[in-house]
PDB file of N, CA and C in Angstrom:
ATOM      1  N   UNK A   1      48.150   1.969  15.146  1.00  0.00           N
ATOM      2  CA  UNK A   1      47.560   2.308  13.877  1.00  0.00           C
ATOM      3  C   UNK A   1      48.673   2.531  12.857  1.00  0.00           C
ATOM      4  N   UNK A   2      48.566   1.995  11.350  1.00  0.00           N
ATOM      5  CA  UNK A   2      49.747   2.216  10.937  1.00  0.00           C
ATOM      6  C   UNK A   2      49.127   3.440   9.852  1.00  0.00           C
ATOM      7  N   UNK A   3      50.360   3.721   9.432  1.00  0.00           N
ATOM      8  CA  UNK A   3      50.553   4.632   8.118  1.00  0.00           C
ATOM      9  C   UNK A   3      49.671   4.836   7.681  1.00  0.00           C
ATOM     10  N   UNK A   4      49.130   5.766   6.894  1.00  0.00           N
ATOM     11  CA  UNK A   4      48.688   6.104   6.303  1.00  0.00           C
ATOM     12  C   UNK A   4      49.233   5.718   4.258  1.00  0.00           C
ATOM     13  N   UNK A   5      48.736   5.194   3.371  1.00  0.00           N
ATOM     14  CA  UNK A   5      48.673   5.189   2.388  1.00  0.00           C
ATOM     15  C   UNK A   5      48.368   5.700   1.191  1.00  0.00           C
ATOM     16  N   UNK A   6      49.406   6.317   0.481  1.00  0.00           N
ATOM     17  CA  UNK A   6      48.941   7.085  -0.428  1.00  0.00           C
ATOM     18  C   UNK A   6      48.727   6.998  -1.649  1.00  0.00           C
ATOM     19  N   UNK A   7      47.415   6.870  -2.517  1.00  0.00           N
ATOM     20  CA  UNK A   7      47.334   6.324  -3.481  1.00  0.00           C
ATOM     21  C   UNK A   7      47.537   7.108  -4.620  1.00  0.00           C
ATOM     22  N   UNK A   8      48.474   7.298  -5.458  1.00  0.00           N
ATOM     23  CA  UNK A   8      47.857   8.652  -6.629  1.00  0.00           C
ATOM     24  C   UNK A   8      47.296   8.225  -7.733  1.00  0.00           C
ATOM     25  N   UNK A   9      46.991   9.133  -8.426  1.00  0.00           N
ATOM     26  CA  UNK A   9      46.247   9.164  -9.733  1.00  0.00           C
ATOM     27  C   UNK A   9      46.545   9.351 -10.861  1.00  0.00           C
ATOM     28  N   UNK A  10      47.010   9.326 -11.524  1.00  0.00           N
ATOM     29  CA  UNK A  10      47.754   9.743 -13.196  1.00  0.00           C
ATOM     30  C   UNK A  10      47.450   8.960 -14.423  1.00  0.00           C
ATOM     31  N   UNK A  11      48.000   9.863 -15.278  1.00  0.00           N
ATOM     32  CA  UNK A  11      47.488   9.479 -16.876  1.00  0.00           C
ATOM     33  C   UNK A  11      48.992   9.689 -17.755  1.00  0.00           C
ATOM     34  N   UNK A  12      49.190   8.563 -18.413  1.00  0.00           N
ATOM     35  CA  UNK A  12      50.246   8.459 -19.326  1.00  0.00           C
ATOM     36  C   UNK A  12      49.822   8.446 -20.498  1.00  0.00           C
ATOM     37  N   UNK A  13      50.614   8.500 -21.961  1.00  0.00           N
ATOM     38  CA  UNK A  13      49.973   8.558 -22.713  1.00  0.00           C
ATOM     39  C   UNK A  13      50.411   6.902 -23.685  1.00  0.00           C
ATOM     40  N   UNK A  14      49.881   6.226 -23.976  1.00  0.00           N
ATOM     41  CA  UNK A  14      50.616   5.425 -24.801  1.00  0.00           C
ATOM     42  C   UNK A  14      50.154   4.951 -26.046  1.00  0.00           C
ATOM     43  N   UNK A  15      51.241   5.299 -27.103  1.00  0.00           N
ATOM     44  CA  UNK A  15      50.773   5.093 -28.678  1.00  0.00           C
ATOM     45  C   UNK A  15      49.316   5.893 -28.677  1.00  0.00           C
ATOM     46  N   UNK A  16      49.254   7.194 -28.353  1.00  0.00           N
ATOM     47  CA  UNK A  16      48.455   8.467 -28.850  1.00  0.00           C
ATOM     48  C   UNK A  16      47.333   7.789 -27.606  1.00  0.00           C
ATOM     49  N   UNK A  17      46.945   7.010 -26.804  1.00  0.00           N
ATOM     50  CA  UNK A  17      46.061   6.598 -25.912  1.00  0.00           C
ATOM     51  C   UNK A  17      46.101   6.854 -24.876  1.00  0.00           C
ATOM     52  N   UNK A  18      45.539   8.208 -24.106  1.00  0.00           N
ATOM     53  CA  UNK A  18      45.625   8.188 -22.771  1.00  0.00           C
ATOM     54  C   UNK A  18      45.641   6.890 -21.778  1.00  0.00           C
ATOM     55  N   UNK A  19      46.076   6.440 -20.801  1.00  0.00           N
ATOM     56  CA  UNK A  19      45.872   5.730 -19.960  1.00  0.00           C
ATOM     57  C   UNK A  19      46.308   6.156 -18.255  1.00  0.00           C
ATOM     58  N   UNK A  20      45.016   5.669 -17.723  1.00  0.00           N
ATOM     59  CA  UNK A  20      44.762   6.095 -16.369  1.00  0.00           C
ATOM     60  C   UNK A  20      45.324   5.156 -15.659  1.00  0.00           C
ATOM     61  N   UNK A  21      45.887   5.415 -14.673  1.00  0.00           N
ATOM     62  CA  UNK A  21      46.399   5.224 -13.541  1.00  0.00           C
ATOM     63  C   UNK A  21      46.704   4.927 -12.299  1.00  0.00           C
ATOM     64  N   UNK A  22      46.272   4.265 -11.291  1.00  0.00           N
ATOM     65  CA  UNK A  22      46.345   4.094  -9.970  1.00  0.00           C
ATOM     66  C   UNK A  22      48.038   4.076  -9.523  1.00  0.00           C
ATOM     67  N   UNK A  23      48.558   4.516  -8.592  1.00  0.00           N
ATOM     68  CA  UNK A  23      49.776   4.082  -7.944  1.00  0.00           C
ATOM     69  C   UNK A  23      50.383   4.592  -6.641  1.00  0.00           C
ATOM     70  N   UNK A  24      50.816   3.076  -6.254  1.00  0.00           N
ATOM     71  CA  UNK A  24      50.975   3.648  -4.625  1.00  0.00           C
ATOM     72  C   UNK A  24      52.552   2.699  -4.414  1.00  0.00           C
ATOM     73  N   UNK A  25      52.820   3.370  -3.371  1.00  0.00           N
ATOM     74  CA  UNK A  25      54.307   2.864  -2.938  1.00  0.00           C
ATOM     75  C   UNK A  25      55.202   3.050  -3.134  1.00  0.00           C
ATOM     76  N   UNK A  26      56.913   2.818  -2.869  1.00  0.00           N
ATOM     77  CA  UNK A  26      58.461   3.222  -3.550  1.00  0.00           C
ATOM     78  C   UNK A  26      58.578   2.771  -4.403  1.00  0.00           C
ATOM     79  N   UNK A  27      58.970   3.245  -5.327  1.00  0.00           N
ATOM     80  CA  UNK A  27      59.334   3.259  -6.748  1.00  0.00           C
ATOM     81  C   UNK A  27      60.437   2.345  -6.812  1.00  0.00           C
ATOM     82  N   UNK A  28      61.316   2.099  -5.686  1.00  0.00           N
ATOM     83  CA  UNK A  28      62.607   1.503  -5.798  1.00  0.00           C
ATOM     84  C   UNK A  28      62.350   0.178  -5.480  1.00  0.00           C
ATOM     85  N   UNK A  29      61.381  -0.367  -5.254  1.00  0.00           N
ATOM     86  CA  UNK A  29      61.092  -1.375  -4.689  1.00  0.00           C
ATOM     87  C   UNK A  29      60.890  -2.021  -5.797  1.00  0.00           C
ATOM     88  N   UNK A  30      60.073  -3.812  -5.947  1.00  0.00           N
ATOM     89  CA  UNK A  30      59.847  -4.078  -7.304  1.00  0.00           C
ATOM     90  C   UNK A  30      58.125  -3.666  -7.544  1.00  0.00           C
ATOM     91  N   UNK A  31      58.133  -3.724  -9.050  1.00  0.00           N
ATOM     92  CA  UNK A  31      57.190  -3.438  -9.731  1.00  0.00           C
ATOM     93  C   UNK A  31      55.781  -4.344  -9.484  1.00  0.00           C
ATOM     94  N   UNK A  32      54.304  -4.442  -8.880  1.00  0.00           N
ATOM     95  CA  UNK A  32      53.546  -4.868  -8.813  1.00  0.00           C
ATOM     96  C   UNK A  32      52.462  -4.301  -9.740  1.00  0.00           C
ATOM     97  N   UNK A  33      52.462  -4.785 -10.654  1.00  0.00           N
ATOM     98  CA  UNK A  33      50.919  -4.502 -11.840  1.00  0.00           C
ATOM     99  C   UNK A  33      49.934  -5.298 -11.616  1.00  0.00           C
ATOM    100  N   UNK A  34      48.635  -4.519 -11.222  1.00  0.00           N
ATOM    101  CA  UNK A  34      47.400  -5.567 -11.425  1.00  0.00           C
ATOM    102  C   UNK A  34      46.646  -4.985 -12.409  1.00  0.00           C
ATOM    103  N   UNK A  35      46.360  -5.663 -12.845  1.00  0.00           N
ATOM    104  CA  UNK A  35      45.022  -5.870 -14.119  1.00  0.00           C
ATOM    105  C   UNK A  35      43.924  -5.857 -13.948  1.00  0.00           C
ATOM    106  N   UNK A  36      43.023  -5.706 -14.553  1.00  0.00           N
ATOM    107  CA  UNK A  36      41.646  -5.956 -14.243  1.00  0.00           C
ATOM    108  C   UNK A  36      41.146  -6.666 -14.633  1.00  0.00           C
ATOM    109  N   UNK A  37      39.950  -7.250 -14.987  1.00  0.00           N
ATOM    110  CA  UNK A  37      38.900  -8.246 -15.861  1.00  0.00           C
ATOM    111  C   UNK A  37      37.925  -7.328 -16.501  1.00  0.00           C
ATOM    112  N   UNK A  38      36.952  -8.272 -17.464  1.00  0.00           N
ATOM    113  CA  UNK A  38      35.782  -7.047 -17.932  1.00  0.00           C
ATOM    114  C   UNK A  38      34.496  -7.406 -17.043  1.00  0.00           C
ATOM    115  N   UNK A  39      33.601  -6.974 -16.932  1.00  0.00           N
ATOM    116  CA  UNK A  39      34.269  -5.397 -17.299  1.00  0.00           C
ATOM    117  C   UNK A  39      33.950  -4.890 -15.502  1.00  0.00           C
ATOM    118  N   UNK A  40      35.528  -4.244 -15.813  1.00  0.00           N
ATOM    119  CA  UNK A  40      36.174  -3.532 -14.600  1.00  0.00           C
ATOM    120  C   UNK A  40      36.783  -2.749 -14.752  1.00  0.00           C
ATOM    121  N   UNK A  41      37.369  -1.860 -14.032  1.00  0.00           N
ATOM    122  CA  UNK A  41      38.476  -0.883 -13.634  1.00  0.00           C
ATOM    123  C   UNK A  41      39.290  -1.217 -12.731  1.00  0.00           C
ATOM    124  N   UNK A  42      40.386  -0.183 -12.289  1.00  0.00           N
ATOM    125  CA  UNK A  42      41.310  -0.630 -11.625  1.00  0.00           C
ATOM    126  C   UNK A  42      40.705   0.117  -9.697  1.00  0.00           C
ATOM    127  N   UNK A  43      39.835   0.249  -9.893  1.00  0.00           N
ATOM    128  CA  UNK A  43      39.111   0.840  -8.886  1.00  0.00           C
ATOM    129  C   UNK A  43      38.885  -0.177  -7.899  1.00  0.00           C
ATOM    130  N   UNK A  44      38.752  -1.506  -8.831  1.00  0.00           N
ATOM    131  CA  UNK A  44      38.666  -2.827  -7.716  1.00  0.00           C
ATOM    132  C   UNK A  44      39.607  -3.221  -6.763  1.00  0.00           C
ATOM    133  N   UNK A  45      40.775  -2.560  -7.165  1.00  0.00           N
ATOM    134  CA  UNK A  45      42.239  -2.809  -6.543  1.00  0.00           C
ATOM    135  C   UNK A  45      42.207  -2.023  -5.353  1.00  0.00           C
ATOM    136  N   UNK A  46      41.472  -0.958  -4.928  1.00  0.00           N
ATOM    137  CA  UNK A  46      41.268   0.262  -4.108  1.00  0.00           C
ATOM    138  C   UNK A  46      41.739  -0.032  -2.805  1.00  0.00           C
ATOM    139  N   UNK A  47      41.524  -0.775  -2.203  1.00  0.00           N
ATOM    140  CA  UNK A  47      41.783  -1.538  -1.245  1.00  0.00           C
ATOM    141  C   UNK A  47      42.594  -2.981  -0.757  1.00  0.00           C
ATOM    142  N   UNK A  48      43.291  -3.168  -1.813  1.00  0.00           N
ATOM    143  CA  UNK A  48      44.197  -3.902  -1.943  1.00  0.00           C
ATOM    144  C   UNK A  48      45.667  -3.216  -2.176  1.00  0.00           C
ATOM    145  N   UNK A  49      45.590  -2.161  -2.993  1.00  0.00           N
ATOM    146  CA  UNK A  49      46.583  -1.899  -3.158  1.00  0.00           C
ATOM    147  C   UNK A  49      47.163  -1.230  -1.830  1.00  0.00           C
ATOM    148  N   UNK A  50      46.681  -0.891  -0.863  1.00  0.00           N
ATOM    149  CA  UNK A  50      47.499  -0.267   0.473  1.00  0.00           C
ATOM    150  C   UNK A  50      48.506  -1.113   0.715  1.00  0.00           C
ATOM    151  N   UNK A  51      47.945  -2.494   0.845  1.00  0.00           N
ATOM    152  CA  UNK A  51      48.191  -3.725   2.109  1.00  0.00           C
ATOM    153  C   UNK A  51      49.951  -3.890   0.833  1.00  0.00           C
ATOM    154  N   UNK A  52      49.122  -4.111  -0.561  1.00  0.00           N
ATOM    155  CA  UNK A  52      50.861  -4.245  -1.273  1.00  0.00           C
ATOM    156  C   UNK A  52      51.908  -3.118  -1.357  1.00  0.00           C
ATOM    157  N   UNK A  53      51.061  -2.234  -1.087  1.00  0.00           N
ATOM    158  CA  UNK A  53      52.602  -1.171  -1.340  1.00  0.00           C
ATOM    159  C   UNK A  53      53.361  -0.958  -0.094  1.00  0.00           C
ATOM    160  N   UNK A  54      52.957  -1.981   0.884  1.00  0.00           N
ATOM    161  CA  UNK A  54      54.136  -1.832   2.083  1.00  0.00           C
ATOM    162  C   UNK A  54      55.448  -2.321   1.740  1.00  0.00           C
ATOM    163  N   UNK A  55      55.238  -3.584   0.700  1.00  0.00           N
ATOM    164  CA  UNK A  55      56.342  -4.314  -0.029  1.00  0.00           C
ATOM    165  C   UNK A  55      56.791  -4.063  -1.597  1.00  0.00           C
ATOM    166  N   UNK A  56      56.013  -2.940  -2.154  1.00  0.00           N
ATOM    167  CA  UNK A  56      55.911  -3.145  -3.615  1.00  0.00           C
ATOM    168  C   UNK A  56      55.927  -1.907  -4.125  1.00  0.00           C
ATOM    169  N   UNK A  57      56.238  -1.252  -5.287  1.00  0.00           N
ATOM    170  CA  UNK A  57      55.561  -0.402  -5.961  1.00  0.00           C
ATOM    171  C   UNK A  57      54.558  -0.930  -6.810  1.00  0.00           C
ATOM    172  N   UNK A  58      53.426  -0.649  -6.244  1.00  0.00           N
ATOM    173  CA  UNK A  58      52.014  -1.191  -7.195  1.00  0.00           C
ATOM    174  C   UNK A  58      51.405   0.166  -8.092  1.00  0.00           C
ATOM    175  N   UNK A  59      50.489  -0.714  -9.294  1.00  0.00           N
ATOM    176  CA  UNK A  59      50.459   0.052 -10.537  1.00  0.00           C
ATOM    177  C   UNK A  59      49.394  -0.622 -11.075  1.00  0.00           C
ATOM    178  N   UNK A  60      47.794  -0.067 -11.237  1.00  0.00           N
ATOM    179  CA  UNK A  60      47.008  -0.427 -11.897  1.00  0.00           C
ATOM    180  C   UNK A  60      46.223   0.117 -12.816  1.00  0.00           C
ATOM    181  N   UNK A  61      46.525   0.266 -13.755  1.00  0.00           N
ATOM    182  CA  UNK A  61      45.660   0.864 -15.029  1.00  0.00           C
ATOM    183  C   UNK A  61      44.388   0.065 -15.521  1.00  0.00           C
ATOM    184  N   UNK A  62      43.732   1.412 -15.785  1.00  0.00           N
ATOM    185  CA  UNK A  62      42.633   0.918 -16.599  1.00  0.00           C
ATOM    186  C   UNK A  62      42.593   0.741 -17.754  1.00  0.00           C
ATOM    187  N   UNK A  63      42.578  -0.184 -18.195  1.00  0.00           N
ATOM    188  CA  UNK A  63      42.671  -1.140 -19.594  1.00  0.00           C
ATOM    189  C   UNK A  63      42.067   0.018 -20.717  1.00  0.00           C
ATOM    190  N   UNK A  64      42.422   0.009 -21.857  1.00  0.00           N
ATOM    191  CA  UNK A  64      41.822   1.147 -22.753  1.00  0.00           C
ATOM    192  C   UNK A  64      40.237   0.360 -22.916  1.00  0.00           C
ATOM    193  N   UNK A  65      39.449   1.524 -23.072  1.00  0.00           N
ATOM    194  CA  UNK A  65      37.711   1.236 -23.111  1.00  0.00           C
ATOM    195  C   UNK A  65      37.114   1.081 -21.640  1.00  0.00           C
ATOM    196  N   UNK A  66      38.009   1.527 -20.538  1.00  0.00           N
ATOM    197  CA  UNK A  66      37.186   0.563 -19.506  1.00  0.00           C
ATOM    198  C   UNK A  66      37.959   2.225 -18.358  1.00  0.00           C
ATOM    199  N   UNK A  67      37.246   2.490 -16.947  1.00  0.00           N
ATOM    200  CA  UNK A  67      37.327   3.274 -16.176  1.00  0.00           C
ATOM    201  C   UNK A  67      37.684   4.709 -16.899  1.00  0.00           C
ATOM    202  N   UNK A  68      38.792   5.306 -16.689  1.00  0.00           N
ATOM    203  CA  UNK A  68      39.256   6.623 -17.068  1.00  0.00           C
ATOM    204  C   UNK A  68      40.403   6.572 -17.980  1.00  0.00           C
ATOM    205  N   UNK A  69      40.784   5.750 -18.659  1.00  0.00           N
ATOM    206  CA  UNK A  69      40.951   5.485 -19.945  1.00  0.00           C
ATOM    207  C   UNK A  69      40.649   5.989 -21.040  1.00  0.00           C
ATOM    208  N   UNK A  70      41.393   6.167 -22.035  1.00  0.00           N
ATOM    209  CA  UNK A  70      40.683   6.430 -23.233  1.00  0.00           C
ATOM    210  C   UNK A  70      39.960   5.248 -23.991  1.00  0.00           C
ATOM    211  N   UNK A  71      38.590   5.801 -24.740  1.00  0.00           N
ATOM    212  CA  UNK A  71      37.783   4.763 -25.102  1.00  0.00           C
ATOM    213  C   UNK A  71      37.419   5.264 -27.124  1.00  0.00           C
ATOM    214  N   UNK A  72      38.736   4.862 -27.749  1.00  0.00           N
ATOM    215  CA  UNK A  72      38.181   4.738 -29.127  1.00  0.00           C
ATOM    216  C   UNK A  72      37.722   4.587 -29.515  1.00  0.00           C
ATOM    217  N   UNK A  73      36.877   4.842 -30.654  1.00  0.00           N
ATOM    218  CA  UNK A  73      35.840   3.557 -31.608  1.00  0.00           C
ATOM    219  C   UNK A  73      36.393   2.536 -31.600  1.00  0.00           C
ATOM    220  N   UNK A  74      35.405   1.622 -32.270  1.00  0.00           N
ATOM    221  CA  UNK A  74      36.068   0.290 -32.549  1.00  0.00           C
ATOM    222  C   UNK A  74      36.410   0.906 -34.326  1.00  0.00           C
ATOM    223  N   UNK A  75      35.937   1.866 -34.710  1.00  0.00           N
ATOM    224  CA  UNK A  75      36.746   1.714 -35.979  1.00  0.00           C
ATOM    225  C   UNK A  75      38.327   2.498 -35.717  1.00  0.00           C
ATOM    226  N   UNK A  76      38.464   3.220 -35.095  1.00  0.00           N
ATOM    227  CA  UNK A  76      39.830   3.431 -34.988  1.00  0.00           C
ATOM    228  C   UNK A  76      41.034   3.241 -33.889  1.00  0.00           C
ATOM    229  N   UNK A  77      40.237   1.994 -32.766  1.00  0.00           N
ATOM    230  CA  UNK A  77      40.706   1.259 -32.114  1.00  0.00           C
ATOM    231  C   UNK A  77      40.111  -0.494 -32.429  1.00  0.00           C
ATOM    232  N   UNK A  78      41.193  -1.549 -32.611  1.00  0.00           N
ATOM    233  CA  UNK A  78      40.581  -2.783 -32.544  1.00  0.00           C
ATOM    234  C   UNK A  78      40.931  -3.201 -31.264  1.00  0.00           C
ATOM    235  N   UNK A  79      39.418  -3.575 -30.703  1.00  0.00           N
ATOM    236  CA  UNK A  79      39.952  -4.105 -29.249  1.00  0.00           C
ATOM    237  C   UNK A  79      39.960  -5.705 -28.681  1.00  0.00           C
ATOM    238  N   UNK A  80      41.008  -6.174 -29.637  1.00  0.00           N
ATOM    239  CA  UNK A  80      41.254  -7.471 -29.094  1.00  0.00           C
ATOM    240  C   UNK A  80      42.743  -7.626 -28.129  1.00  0.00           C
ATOM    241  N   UNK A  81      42.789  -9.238 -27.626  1.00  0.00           N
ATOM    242  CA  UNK A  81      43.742  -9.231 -26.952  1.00  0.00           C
ATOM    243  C   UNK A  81      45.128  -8.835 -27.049  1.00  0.00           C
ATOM    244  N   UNK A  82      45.191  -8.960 -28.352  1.00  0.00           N
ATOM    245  CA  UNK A  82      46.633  -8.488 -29.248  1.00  0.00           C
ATOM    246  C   UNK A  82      46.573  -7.385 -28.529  1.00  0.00           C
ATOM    247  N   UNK A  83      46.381  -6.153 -29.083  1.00  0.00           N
ATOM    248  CA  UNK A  83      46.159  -4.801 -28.754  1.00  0.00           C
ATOM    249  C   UNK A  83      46.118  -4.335 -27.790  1.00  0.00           C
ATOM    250  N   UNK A  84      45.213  -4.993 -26.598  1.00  0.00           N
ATOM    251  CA  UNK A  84      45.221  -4.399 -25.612  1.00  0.00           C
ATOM    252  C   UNK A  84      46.598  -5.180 -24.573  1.00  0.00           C
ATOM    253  N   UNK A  85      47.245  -5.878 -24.825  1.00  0.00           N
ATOM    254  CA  UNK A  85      48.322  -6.199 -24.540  1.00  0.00           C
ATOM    255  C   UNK A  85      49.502  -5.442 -25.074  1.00  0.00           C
ATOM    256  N   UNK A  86      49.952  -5.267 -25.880  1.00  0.00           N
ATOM    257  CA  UNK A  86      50.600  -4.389 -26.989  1.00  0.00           C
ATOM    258  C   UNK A  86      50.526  -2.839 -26.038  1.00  0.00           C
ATOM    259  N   UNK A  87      48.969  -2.273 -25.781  1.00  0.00           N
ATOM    260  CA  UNK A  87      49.384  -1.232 -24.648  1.00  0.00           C
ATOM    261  C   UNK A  87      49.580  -1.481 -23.676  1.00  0.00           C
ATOM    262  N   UNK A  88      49.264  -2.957 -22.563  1.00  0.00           N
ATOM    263  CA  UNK A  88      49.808  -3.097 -21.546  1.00  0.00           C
ATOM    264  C   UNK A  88      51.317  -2.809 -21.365  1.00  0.00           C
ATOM    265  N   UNK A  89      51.834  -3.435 -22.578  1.00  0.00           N
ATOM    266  CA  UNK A  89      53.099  -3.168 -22.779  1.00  0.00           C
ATOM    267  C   UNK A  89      54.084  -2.076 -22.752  1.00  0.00           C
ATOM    268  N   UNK A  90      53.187  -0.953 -23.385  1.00  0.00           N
ATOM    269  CA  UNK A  90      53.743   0.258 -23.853  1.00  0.00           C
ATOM    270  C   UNK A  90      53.503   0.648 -22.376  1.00  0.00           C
ATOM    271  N   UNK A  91      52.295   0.848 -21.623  1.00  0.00           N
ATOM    272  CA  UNK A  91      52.621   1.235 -20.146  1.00  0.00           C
ATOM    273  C   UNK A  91      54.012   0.903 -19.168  1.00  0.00           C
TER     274      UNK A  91
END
């Protein structure tokens, strides 16, 4: 039976926007980001992400508007691809 996997939970903040968190694995290792689709969360990853963080530090956020995220208006958030890339970024 192997290891046990530990997934945590956290919230960063980026450009005044909370953003939620999934992450599992060494940090020293390289960086694995998954994304989601709409409409989803990173909750879909739940079970995927074990099997990668034997090799990876994996990292899946929930896109702003979508899981535990912050969810702006659309008047004082525009949520197109620009933008929500722009915070992928800032993550």
């Amino acid at each position: 039976m192997g290891a046990i996997t530990i997934i945590q939970y956290k919230t960063v903040n980026v450009d005044g926007l909370d953003v939620f968190y999934r992450e599992a694995g060494d940090p020293s290792k390289p960086a694995f980001v998954l994304l989601h689709g709409f409409p989803s969360s990173s909750s879909m990853f739940r079970n995927l992400m074990p099997l990668l963080a034997r090799d990876f530090h994996v990292l899946a956020p929930d896109l702003i508007g979508f899981g535990n995220s912050a969810a702006p208006s659309r008047e004082s958030f525009e949520y197109t691809f620009e933008n929500l890339t722009k915070n992928v970024a800032g993550f």
